[in-house]
PDB file of N, CA and C in Angstrom:
ATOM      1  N   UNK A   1       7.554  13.658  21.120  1.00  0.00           N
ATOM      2  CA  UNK A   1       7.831  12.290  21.518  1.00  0.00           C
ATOM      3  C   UNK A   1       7.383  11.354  20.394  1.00  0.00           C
ATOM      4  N   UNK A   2       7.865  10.214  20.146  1.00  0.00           N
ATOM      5  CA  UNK A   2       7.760   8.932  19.447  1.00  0.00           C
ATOM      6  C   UNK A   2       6.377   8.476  19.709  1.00  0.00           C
ATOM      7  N   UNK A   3       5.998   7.742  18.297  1.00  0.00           N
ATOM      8  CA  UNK A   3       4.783   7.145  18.562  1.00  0.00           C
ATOM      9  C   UNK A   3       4.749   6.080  18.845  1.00  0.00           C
ATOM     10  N   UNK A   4       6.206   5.732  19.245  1.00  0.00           N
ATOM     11  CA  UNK A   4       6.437   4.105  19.771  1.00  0.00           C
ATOM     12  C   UNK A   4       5.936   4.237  21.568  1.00  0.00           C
ATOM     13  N   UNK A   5       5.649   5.545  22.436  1.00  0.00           N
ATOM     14  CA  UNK A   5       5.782   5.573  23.631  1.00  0.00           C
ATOM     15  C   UNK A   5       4.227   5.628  23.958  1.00  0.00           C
ATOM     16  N   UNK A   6       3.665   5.949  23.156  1.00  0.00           N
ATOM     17  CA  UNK A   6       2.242   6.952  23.269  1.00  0.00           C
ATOM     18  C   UNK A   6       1.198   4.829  23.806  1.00  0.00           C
ATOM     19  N   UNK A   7       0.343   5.451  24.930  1.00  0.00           N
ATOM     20  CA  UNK A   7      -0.271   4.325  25.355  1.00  0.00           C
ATOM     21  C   UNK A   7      -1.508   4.072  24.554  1.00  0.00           C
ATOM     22  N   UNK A   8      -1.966   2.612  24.648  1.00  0.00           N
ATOM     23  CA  UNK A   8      -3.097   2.472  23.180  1.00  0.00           C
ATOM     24  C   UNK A   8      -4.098   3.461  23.933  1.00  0.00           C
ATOM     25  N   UNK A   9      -5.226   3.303  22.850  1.00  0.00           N
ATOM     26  CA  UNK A   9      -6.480   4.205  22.998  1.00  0.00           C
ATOM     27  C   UNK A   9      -6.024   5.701  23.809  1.00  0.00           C
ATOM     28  N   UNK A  10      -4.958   6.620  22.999  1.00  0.00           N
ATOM     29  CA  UNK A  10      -4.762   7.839  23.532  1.00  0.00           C
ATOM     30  C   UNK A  10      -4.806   8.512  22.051  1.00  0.00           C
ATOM     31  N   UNK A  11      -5.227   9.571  21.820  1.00  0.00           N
ATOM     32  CA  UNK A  11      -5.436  10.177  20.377  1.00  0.00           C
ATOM     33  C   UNK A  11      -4.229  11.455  20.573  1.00  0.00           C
ATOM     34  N   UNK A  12      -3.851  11.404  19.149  1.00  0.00           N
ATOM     35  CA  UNK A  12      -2.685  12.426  19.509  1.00  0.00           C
ATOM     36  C   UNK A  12      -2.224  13.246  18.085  1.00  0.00           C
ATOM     37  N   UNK A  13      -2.136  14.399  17.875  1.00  0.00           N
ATOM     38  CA  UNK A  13      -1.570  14.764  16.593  1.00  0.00           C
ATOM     39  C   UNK A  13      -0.334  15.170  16.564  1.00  0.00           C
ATOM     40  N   UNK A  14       0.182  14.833  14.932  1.00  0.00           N
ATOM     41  CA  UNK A  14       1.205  14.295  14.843  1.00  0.00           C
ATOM     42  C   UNK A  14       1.583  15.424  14.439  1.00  0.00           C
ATOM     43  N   UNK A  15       3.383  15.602  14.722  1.00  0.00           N
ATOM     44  CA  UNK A  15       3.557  17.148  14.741  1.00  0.00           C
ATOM     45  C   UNK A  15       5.066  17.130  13.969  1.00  0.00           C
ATOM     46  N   UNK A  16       5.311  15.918  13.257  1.00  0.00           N
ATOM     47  CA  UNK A  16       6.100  15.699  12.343  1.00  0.00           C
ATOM     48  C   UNK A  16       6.770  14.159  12.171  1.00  0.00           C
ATOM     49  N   UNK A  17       7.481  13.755  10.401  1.00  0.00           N
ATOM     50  CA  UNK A  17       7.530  13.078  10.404  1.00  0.00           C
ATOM     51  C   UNK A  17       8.679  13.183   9.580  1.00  0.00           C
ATOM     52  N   UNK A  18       9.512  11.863  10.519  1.00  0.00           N
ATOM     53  CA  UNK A  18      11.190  12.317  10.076  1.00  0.00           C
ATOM     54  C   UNK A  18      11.667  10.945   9.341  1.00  0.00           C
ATOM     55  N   UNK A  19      12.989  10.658   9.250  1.00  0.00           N
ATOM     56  CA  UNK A  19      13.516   9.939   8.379  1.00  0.00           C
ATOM     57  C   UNK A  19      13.822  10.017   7.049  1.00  0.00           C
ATOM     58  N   UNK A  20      14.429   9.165   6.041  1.00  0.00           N
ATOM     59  CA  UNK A  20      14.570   9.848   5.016  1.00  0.00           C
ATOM     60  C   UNK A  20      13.767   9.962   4.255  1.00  0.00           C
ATOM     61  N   UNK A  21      14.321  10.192   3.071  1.00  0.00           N
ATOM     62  CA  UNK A  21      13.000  10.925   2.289  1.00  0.00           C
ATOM     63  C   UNK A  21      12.001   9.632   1.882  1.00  0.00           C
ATOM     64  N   UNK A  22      12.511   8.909   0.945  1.00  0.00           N
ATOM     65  CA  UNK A  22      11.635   7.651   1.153  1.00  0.00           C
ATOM     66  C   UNK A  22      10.820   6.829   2.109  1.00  0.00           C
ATOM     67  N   UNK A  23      11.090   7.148   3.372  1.00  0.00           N
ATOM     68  CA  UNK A  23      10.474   6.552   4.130  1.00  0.00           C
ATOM     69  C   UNK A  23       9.884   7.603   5.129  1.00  0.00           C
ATOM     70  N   UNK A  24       9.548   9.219   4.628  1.00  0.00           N
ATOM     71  CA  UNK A  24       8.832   9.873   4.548  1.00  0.00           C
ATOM     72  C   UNK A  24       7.402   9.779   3.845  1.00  0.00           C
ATOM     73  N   UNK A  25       8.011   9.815   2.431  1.00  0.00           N
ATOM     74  CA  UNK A  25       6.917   9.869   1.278  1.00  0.00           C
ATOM     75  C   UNK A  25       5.600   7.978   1.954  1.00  0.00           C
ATOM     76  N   UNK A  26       6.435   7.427   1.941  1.00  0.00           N
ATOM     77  CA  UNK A  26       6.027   5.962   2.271  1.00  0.00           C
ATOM     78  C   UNK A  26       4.857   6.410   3.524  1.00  0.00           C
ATOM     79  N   UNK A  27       5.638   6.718   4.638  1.00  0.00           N
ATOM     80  CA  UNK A  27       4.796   7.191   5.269  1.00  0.00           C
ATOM     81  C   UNK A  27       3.497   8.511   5.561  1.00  0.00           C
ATOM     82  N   UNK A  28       3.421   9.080   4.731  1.00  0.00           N
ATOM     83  CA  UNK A  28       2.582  10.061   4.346  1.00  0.00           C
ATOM     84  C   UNK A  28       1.754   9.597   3.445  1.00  0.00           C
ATOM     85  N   UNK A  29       2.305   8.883   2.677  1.00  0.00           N
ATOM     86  CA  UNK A  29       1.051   8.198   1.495  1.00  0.00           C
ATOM     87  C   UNK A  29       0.247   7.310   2.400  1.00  0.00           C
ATOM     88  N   UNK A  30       0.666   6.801   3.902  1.00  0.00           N
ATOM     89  CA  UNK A  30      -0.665   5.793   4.391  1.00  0.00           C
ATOM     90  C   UNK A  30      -1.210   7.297   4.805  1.00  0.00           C
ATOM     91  N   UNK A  31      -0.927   8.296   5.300  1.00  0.00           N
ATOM     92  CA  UNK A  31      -1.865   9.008   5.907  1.00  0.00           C
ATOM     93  C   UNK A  31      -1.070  10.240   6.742  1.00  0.00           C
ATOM     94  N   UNK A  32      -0.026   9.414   7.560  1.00  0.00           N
ATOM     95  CA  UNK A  32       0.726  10.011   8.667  1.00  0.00           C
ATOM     96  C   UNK A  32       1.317  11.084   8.422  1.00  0.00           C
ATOM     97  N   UNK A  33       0.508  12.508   8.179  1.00  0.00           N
ATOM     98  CA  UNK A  33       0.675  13.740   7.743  1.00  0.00           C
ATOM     99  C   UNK A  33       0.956  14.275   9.228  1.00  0.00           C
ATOM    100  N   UNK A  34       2.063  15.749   9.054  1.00  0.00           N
ATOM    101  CA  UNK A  34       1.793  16.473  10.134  1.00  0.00           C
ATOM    102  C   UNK A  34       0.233  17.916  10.545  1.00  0.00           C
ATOM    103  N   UNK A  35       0.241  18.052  11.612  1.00  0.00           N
ATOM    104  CA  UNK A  35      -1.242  18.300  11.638  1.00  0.00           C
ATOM    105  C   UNK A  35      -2.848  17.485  11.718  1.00  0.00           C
ATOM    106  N   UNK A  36      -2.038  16.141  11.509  1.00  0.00           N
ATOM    107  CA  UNK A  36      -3.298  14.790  11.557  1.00  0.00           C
ATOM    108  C   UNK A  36      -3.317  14.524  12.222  1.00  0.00           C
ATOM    109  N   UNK A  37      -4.293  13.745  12.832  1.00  0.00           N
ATOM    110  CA  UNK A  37      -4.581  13.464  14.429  1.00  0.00           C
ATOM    111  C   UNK A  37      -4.504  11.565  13.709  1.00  0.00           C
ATOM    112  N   UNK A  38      -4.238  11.126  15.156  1.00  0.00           N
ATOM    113  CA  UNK A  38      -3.447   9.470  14.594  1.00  0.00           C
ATOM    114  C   UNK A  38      -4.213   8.156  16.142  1.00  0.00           C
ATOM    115  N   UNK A  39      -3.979   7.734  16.287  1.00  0.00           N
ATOM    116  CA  UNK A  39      -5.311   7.215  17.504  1.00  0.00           C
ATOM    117  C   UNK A  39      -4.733   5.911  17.647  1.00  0.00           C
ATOM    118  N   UNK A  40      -4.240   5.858  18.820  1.00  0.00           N
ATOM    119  CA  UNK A  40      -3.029   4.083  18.881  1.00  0.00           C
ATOM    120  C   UNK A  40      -4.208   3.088  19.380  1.00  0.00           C
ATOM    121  N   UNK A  41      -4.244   2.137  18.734  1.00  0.00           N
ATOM    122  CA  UNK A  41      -5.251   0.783  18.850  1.00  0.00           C
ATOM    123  C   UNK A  41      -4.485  -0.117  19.891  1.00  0.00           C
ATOM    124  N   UNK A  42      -3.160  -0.645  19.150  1.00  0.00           N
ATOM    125  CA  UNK A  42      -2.730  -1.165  20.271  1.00  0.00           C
ATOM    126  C   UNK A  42      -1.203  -1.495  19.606  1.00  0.00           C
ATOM    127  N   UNK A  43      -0.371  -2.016  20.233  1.00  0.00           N
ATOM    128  CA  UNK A  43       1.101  -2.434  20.583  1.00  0.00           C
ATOM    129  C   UNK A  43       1.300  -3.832  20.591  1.00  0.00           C
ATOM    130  N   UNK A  44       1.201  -4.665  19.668  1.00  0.00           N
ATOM    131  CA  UNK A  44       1.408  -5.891  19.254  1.00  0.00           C
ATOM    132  C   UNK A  44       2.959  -6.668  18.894  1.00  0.00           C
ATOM    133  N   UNK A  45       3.777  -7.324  19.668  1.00  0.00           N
ATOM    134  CA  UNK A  45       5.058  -8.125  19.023  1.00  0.00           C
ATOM    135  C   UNK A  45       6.024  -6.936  18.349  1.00  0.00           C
ATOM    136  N   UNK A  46       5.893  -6.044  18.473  1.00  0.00           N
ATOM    137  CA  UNK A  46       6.881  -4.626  17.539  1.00  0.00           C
ATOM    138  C   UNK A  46       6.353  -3.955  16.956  1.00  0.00           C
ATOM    139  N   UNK A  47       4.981  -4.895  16.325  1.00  0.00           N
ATOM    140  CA  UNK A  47       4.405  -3.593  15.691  1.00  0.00           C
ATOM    141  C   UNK A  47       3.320  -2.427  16.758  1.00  0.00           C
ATOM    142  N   UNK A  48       3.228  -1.593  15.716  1.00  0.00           N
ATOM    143  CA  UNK A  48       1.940  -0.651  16.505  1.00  0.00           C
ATOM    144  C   UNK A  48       0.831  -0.392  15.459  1.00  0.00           C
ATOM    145  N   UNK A  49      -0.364  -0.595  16.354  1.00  0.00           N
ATOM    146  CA  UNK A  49      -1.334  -0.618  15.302  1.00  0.00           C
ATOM    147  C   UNK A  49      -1.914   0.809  15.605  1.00  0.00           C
ATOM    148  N   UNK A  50      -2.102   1.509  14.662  1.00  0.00           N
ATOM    149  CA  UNK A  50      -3.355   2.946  14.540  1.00  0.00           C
ATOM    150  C   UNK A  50      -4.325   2.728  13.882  1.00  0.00           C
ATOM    151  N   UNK A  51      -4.916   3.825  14.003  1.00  0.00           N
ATOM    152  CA  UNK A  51      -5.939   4.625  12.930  1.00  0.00           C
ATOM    153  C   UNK A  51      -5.487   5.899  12.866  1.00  0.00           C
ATOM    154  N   UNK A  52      -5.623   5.828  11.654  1.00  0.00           N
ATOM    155  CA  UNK A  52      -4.931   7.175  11.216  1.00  0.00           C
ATOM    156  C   UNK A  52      -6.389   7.619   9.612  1.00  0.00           C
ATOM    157  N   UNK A  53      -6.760   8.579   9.512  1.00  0.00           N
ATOM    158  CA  UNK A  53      -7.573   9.140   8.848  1.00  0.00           C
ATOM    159  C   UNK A  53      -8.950   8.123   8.132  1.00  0.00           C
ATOM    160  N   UNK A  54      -9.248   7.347   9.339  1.00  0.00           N
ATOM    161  CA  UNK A  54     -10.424   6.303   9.250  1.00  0.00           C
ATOM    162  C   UNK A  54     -10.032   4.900   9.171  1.00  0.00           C
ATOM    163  N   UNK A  55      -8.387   4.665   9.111  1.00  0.00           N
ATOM    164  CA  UNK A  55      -7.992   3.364   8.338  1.00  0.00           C
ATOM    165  C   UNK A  55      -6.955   2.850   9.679  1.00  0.00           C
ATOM    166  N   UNK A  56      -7.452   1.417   9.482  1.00  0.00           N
ATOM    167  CA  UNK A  56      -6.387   0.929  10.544  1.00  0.00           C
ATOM    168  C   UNK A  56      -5.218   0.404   9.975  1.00  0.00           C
ATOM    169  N   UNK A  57      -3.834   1.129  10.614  1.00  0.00           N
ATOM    170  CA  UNK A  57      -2.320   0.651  10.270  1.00  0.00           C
ATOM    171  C   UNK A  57      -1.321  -0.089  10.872  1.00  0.00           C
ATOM    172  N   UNK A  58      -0.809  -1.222  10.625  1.00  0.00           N
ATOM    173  CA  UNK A  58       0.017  -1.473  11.481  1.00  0.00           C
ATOM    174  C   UNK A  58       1.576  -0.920  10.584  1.00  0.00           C
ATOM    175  N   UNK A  59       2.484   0.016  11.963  1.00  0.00           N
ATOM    176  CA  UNK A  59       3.162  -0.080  11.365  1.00  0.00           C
ATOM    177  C   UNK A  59       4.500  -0.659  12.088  1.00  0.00           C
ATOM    178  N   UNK A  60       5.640  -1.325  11.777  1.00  0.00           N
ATOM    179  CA  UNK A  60       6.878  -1.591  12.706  1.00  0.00           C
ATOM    180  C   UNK A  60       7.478  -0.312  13.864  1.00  0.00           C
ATOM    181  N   UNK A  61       8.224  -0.851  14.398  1.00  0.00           N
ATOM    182  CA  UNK A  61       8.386  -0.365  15.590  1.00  0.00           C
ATOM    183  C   UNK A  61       9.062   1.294  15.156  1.00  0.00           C
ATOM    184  N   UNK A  62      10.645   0.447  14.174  1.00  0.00           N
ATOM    185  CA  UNK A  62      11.313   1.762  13.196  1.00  0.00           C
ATOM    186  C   UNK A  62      10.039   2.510  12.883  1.00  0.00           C
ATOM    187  N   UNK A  63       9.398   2.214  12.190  1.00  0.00           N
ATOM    188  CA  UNK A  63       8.738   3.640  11.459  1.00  0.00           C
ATOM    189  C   UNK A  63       7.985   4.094  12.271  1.00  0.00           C
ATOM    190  N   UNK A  64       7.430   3.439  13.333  1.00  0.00           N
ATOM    191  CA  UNK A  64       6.818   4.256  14.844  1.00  0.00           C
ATOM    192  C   UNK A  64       7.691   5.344  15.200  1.00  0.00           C
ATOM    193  N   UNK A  65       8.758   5.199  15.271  1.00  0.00           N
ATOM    194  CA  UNK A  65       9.501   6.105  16.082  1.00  0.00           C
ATOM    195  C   UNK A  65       9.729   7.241  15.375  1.00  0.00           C
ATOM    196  N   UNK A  66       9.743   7.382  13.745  1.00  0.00           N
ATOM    197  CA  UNK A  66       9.828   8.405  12.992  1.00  0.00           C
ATOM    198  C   UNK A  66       8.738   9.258  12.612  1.00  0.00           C
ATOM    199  N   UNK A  67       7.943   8.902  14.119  1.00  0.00           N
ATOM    200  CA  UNK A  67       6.412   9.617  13.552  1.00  0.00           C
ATOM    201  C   UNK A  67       6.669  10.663  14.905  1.00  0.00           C
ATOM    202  N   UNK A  68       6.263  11.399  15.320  1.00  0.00           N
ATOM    203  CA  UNK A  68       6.414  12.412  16.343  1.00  0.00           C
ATOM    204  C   UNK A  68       5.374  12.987  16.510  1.00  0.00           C
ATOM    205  N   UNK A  69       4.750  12.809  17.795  1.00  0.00           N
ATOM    206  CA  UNK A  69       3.796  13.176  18.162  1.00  0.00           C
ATOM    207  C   UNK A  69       3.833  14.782  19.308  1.00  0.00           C
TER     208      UNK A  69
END
């Protein structure tokens, strides 16, 4: 499932990350590896905010959804 669905303060690892390649690499360089555990803060106006490997991210709604939890 999408990390656009996942409710805040639920911890969850991420079990792949799709889209194209650029906006793969983009997303793996903040952190959002598969096998990483990712931790939703909260759901703000479209974006979604995490923590993802100590660091807090906000990312848009699109690239939420290309994260798979």
């Amino acid at each position: 499932m999408p990390l656009t669905v996942v409710q805040a303060g639920t911890n969850a690892r991420i079990k792949k990350v799709g889209g194209r390649p650029e906006t793969r690499q983009f997303l793996e360089g903040l952190g959002f590896v598969a096998g990483g555990m990712v931790s939703v803060i909260s759901q703000i106006g479209g974006s979604v905010i995490v923590e993802v490997k100590g660091t807090r991210v906000a990312v848009n709604r699109d690239m939420a959804a290309k994260i798979l939890i």
